[in-house]
C-alpha atoms as a PDB file:
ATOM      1  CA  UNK A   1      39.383   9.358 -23.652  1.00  0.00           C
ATOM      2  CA  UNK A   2      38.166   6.708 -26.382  1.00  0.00           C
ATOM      3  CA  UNK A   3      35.826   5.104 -22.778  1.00  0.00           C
ATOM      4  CA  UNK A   4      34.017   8.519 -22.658  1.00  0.00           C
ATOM      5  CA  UNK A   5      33.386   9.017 -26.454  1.00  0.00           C
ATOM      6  CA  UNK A   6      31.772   5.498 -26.980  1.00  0.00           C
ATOM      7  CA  UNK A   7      29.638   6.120 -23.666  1.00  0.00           C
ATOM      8  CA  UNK A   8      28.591   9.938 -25.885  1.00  0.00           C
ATOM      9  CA  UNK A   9      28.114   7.660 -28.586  1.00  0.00           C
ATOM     10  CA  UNK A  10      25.866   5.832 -26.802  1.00  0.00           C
ATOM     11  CA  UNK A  11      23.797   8.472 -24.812  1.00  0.00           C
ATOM     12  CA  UNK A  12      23.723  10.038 -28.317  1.00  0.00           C
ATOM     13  CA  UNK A  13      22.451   7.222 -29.999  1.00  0.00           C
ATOM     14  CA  UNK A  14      19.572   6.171 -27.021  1.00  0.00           C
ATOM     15  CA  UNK A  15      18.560   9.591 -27.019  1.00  0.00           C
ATOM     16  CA  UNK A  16      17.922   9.621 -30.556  1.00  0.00           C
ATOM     17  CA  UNK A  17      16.246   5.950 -30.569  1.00  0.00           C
ATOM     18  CA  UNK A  18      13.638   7.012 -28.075  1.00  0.00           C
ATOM     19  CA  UNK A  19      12.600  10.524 -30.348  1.00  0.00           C
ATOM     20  CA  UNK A  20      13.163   8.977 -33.793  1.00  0.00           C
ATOM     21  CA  UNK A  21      13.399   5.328 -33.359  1.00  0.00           C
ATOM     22  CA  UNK A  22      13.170   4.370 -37.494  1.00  0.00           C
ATOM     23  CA  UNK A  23      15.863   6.841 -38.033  1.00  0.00           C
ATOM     24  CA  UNK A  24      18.250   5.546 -35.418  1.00  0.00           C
ATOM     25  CA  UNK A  25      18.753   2.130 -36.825  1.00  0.00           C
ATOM     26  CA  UNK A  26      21.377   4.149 -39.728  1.00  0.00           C
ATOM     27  CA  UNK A  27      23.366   5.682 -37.136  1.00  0.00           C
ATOM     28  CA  UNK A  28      23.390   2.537 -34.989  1.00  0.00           C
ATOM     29  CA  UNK A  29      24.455   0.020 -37.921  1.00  0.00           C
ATOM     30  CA  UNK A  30      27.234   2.840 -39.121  1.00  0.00           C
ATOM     31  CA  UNK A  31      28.845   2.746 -35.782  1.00  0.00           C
ATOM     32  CA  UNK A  32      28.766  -0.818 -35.450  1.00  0.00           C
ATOM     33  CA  UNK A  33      30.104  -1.650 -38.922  1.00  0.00           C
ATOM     34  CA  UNK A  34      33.229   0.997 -37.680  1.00  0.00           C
ATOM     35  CA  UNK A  35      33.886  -0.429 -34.841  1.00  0.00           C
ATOM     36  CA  UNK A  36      33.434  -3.930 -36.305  1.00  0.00           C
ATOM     37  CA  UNK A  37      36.774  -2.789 -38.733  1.00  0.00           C
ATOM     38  CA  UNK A  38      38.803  -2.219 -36.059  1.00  0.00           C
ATOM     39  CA  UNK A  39      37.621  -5.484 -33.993  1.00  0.00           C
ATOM     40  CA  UNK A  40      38.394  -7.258 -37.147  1.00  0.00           C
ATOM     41  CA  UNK A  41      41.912  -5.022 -37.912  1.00  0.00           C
ATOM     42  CA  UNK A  42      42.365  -5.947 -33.930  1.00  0.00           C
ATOM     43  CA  UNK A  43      41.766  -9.886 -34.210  1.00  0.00           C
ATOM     44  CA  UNK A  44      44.459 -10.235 -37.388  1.00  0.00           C
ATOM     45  CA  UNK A  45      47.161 -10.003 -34.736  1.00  0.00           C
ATOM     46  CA  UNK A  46      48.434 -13.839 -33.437  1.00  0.00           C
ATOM     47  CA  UNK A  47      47.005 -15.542 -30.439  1.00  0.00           C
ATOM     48  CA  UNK A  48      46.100 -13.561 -27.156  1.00  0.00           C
ATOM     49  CA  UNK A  49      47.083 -10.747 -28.358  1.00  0.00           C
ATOM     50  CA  UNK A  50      44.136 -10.660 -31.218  1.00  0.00           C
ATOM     51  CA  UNK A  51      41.436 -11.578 -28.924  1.00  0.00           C
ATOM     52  CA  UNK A  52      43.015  -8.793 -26.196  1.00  0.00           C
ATOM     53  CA  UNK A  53      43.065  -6.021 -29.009  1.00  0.00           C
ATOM     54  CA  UNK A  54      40.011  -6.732 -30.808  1.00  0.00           C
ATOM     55  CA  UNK A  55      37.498  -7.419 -27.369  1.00  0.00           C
ATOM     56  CA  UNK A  56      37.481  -3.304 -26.686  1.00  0.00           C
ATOM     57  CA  UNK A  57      35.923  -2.699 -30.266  1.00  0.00           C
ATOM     58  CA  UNK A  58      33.507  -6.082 -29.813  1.00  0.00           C
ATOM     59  CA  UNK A  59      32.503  -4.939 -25.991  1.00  0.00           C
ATOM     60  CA  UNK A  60      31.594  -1.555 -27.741  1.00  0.00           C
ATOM     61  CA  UNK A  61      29.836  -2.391 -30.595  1.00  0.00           C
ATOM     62  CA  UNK A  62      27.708  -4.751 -28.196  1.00  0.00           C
ATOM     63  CA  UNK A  63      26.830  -1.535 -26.031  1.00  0.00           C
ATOM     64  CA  UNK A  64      26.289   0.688 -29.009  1.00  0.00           C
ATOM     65  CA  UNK A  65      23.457  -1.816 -30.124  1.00  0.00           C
ATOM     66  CA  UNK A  66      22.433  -2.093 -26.812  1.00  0.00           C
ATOM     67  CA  UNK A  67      21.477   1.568 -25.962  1.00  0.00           C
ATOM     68  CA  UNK A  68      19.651   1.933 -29.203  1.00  0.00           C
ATOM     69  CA  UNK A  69      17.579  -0.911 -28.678  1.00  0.00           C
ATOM     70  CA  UNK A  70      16.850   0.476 -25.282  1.00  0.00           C
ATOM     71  CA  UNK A  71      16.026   4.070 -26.718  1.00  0.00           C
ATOM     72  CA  UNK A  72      13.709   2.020 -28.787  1.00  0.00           C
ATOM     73  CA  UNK A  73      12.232   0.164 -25.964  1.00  0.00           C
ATOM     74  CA  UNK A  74      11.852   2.846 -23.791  1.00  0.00           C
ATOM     75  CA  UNK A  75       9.486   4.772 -26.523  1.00  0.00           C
ATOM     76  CA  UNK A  76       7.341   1.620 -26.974  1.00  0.00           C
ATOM     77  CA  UNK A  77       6.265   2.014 -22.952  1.00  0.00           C
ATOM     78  CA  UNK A  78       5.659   5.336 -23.058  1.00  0.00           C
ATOM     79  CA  UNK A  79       1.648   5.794 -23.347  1.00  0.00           C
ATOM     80  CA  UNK A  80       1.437   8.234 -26.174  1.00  0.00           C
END
């Protein structure tokens, strides 16, 4: 269930970086900074099992940043 809402988030957040790519940087930076909490929340347990609970939010807030910057991309090749 959490897998399907961070791929929305992301579709969401592409989506809105090709239309309106100056106003997708706020979205993208909120969602990163909350998912950065609970990487951090994640990494304050010992050992293994810090890294193990913390790389879910880190993988995320990787692919959150990269679908905007590919909404953003996309827009600059388009030839209007």
């Amino acid at each position: 269930m959490v897998v399907v809402g961070i791929v929305a988030v992301c579709v969401v957040l592409a989506v809105l970086a090709f239309f309106v790519p100056r106003l997708s940087r706020h979205p993208q930076n909120g969602t990163q900074r909350t998912l950065g909490v609970g990487s951090r929340a994640g990494n304050k347990a010992p050992g293994v099992l810090g890294r193990a609970l913390s790389k879910p939010f880190r993988s995320s807030s990787k692919a959150v940043g990269r679908s905007g910057s590919a909404g953003r991309r996309a827009r600059g090749h388009m030839p209007f």
